[in-house]
N, C-alpha and C. Protein backbone atom coordinates (compact mmCIF):
# COMPACT_ATOMS: atom_id res chain seq x y z
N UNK A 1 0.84 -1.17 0.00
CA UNK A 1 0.00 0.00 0.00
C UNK A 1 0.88 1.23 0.00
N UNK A 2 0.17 2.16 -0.38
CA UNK A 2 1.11 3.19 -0.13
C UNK A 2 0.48 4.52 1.16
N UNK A 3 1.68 5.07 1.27
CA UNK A 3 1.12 5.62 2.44
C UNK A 3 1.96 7.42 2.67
N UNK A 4 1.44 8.40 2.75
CA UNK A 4 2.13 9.46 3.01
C UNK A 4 3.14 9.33 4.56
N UNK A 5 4.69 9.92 4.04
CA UNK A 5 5.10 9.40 5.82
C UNK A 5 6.08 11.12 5.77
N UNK A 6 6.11 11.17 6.38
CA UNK A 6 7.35 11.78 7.15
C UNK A 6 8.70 11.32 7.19
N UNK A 7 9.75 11.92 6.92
CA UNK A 7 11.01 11.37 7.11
C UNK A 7 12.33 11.88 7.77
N UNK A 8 11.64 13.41 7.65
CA UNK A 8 12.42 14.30 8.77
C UNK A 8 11.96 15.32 8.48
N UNK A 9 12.25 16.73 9.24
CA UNK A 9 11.64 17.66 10.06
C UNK A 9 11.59 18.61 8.72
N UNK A 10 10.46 19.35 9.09
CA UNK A 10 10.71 20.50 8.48
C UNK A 10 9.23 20.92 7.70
N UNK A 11 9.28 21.77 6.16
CA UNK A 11 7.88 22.41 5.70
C UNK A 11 7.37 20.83 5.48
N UNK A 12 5.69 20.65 5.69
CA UNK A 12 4.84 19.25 4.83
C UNK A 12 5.16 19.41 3.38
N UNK A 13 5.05 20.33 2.43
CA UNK A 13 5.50 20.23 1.33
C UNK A 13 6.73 19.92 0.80
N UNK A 14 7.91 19.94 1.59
CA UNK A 14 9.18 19.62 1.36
C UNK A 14 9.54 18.29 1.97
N UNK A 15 9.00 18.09 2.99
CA UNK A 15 9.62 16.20 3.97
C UNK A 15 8.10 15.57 3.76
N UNK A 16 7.02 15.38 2.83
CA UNK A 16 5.81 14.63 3.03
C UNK A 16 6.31 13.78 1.21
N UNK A 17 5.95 12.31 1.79
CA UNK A 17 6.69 11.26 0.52
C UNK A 17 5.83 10.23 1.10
N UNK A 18 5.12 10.09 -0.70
CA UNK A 18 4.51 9.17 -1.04
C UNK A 18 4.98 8.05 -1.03
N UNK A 19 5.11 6.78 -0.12
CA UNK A 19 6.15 5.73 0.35
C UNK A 19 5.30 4.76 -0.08
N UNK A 20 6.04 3.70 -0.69
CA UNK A 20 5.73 2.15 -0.58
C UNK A 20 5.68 1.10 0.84
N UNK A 21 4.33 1.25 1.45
CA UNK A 21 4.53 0.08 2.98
C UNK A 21 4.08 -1.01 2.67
N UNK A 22 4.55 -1.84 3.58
CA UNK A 22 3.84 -3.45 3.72
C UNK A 22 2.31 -3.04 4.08
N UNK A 23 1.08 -4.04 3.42
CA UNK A 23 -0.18 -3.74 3.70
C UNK A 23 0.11 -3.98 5.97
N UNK A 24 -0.81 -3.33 6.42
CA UNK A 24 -0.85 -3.31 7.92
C UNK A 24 -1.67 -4.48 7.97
N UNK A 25 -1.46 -5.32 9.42
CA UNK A 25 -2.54 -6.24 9.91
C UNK A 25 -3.12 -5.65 11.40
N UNK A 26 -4.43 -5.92 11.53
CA UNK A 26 -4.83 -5.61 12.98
C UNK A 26 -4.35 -6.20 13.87
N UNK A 27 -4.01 -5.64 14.93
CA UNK A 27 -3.78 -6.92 16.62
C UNK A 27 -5.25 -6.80 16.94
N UNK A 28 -5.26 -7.13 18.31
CA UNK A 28 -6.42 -7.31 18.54
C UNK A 28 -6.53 -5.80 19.42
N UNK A 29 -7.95 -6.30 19.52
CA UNK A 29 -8.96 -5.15 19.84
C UNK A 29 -8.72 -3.83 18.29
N UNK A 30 -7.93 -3.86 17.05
CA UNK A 30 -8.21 -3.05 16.58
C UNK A 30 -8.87 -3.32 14.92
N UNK A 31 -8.70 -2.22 14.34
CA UNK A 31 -9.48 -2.82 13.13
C UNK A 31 -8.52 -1.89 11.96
N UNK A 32 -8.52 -2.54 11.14
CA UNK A 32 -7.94 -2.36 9.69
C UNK A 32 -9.03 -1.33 9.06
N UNK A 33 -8.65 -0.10 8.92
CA UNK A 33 -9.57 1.16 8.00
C UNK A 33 -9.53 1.51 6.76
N UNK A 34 -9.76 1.28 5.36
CA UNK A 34 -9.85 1.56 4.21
C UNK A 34 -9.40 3.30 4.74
N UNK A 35 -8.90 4.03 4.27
CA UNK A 35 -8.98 5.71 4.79
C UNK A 35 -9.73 6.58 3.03
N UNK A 36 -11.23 6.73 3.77
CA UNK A 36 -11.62 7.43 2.37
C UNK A 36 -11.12 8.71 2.50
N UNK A 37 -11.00 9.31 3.68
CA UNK A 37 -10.81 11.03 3.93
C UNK A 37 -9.94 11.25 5.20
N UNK A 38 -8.85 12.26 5.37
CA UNK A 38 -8.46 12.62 6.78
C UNK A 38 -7.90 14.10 6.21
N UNK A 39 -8.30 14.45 7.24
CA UNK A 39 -7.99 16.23 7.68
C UNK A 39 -6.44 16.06 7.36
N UNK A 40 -5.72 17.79 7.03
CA UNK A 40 -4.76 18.22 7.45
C UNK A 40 -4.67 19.02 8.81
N UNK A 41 -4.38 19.09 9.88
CA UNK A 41 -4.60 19.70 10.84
C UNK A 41 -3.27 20.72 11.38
N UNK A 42 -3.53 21.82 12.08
CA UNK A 42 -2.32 22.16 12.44
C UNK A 42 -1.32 21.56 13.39
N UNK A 43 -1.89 20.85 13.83
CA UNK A 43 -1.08 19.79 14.88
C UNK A 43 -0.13 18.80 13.55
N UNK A 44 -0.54 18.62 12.30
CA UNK A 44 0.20 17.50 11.72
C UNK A 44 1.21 18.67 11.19
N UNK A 45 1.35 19.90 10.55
CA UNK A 45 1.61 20.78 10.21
C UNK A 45 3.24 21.07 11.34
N UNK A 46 2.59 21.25 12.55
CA UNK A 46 3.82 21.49 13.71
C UNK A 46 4.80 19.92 13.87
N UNK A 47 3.96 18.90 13.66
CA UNK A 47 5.19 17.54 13.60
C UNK A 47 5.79 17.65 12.97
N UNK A 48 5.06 18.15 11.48
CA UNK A 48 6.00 17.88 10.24
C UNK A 48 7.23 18.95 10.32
N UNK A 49 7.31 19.75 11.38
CA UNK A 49 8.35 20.78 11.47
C UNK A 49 8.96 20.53 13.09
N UNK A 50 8.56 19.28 13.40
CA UNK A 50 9.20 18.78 14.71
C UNK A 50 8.77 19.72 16.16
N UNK A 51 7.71 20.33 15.81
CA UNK A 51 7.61 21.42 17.03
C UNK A 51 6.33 21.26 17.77
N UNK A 52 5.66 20.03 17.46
CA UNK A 52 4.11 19.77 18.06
C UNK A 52 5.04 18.65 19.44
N UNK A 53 4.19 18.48 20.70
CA UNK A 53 4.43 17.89 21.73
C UNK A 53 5.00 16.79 21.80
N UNK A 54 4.26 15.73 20.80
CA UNK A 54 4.38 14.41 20.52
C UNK A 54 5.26 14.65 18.85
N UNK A 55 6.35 13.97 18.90
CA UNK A 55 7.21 13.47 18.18
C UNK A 55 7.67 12.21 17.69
N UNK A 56 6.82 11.58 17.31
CA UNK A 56 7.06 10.52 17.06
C UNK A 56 8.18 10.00 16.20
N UNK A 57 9.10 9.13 16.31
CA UNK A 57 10.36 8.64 15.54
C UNK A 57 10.13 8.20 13.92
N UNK A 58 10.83 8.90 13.42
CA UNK A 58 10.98 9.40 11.68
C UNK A 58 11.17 7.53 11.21
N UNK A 59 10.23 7.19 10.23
CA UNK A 59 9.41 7.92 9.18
C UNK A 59 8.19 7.92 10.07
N UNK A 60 7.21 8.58 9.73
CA UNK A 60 6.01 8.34 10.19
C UNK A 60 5.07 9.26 9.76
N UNK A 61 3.42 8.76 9.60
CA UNK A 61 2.57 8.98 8.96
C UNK A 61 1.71 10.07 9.83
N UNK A 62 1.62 11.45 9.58
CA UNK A 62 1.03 12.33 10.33
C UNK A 62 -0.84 11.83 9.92
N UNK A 63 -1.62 12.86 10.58
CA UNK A 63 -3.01 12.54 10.86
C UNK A 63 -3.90 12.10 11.75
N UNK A 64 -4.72 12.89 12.38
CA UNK A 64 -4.99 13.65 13.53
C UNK A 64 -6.43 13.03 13.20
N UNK A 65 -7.65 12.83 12.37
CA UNK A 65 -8.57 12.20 12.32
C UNK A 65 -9.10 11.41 10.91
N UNK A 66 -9.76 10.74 10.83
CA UNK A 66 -9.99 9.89 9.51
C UNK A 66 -11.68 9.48 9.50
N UNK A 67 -11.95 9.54 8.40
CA UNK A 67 -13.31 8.49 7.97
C UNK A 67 -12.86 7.35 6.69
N UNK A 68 -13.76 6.54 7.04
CA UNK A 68 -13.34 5.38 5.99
C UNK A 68 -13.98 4.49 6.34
N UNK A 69 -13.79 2.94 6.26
CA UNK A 69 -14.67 1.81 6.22
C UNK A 69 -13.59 0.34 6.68
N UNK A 70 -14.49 -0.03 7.57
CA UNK A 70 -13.53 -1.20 8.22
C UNK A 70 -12.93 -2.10 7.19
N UNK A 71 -11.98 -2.72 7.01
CA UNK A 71 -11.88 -3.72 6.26
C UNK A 71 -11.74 -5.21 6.80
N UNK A 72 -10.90 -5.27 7.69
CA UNK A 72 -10.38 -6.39 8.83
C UNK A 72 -10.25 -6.07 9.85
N UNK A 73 -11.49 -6.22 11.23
CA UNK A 73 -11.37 -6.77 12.48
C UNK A 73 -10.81 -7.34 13.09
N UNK A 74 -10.17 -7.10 14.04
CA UNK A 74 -8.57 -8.08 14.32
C UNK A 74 -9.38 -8.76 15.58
N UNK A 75 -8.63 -9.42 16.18
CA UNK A 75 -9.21 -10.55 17.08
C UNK A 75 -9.62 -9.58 18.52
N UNK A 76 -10.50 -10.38 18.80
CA UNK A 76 -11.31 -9.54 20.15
C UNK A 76 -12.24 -8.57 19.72
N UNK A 77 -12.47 -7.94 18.81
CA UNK A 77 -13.37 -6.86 18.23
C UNK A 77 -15.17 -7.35 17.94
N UNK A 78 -15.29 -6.84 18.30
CA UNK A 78 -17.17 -6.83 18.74
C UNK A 78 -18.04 -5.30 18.34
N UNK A 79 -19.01 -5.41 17.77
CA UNK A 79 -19.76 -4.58 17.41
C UNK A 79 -19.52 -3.79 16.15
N UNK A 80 -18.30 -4.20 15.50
CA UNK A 80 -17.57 -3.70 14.18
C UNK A 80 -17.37 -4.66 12.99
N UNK A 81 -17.80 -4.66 11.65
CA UNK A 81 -17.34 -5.71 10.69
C UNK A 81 -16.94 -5.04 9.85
N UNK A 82 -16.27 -5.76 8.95
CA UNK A 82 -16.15 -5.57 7.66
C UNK A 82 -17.37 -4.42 6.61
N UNK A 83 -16.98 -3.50 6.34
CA UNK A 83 -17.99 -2.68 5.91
C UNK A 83 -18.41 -1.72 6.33
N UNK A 84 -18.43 -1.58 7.57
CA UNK A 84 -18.70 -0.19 8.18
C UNK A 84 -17.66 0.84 8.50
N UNK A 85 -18.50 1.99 7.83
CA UNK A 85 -18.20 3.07 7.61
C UNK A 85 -18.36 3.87 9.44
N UNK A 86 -16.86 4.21 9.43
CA UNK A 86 -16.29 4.48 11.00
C UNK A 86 -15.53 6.17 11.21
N UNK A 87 -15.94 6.81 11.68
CA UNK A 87 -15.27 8.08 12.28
C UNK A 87 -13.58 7.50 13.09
N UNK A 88 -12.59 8.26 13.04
CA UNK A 88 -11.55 7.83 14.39
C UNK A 88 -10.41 8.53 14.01
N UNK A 89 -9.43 8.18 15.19
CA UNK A 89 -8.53 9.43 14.71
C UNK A 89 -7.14 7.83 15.21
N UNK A 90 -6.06 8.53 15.26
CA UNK A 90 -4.94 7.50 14.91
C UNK A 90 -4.88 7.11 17.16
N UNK A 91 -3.97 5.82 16.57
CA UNK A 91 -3.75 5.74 18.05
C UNK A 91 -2.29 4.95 17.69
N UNK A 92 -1.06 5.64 18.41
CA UNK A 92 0.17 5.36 18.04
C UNK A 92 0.12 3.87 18.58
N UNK A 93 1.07 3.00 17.85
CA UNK A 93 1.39 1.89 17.99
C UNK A 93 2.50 1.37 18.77
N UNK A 94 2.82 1.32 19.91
CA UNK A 94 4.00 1.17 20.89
C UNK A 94 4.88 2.59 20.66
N UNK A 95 3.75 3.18 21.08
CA UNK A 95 4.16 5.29 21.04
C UNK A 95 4.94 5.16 19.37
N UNK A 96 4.60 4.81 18.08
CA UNK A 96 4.60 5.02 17.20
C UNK A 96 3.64 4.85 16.16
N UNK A 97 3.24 6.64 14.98
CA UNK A 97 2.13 6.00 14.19
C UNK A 97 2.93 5.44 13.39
N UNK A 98 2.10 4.10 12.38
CA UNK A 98 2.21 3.07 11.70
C UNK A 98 1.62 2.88 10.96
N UNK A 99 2.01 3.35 9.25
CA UNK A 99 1.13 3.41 8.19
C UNK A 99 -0.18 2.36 7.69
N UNK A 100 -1.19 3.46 7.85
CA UNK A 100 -2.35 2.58 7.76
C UNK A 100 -2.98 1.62 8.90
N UNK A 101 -2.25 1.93 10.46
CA UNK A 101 -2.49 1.09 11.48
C UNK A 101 -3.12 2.43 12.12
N UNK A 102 -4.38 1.94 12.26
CA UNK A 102 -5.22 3.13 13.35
C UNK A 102 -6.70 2.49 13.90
N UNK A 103 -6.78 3.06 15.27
CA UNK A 103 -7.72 2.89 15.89
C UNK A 103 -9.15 3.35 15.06
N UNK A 104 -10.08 2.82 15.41
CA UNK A 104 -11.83 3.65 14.92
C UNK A 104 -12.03 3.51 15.64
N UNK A 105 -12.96 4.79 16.13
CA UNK A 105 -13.89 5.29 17.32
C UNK A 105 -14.93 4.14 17.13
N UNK A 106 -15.61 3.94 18.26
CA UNK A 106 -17.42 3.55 18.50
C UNK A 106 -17.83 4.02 17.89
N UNK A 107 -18.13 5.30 17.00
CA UNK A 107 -19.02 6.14 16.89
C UNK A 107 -18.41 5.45 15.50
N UNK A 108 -19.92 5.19 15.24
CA UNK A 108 -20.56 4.96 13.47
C UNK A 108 -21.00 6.15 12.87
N UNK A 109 -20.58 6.55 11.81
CA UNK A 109 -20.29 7.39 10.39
C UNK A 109 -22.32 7.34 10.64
N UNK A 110 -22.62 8.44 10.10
CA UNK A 110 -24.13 8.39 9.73
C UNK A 110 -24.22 7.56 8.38
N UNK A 111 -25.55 7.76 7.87
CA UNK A 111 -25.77 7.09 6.15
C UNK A 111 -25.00 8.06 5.44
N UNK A 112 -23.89 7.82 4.83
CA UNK A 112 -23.12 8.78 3.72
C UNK A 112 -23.26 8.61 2.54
């Protein structure tokens, strides 16, 4: 898959690269997200110039919230399948984000 990452500090237009990743798998309790849409936010804006709170270790995929559609439920997951269309924002992976690895909120997307 491919995935926008980060690779070191500085303007998003100058360090943001369209990268080749391994497709992600869920652990459990999380779920695999198709990403139809995610914000630019100013919080991804200040990482990409190393000056937001959380710094996460280079390369890495900025993005602060997402909509999209489950694809794969990883083990332990209840009330979520394949197909539904999910609101959520990222949840770092052993304090690192991880292309295409992100949490979805509870909260179900209305009819879109």
């Amino acid at each position: 898959m491919k995935a926008w990452q980060v690779q070191r500090v500085g303007e998003p237009g100058e360090v943001l690269v369209l990268a080749q990743v391994p497709d992600p798998e869920p652990g459990p309790g999380q779920v695999l997200v198709r990403v139809l849409g995610a914000a630019a936010n100013f919080p991804d804006v200040l990482m990409c110039r190393g000056l937001y709170q959380v710094r996460p270790p280079y390369p890495f995929t900025p993005g602060l919230e997402l909509c999209g559609e489950i694809v794969t439920p990883g083990p332990g997951v209840t009330g979520l399948a394949a197909g539904d269309r999910v609101i959520g924002s990222p949840t770092p992976s052993a304090g690192r984000r991880t292309p295409g690895r992100r949490s979805a909120s509870r909260s179900r997307a209305g009819s879109w």
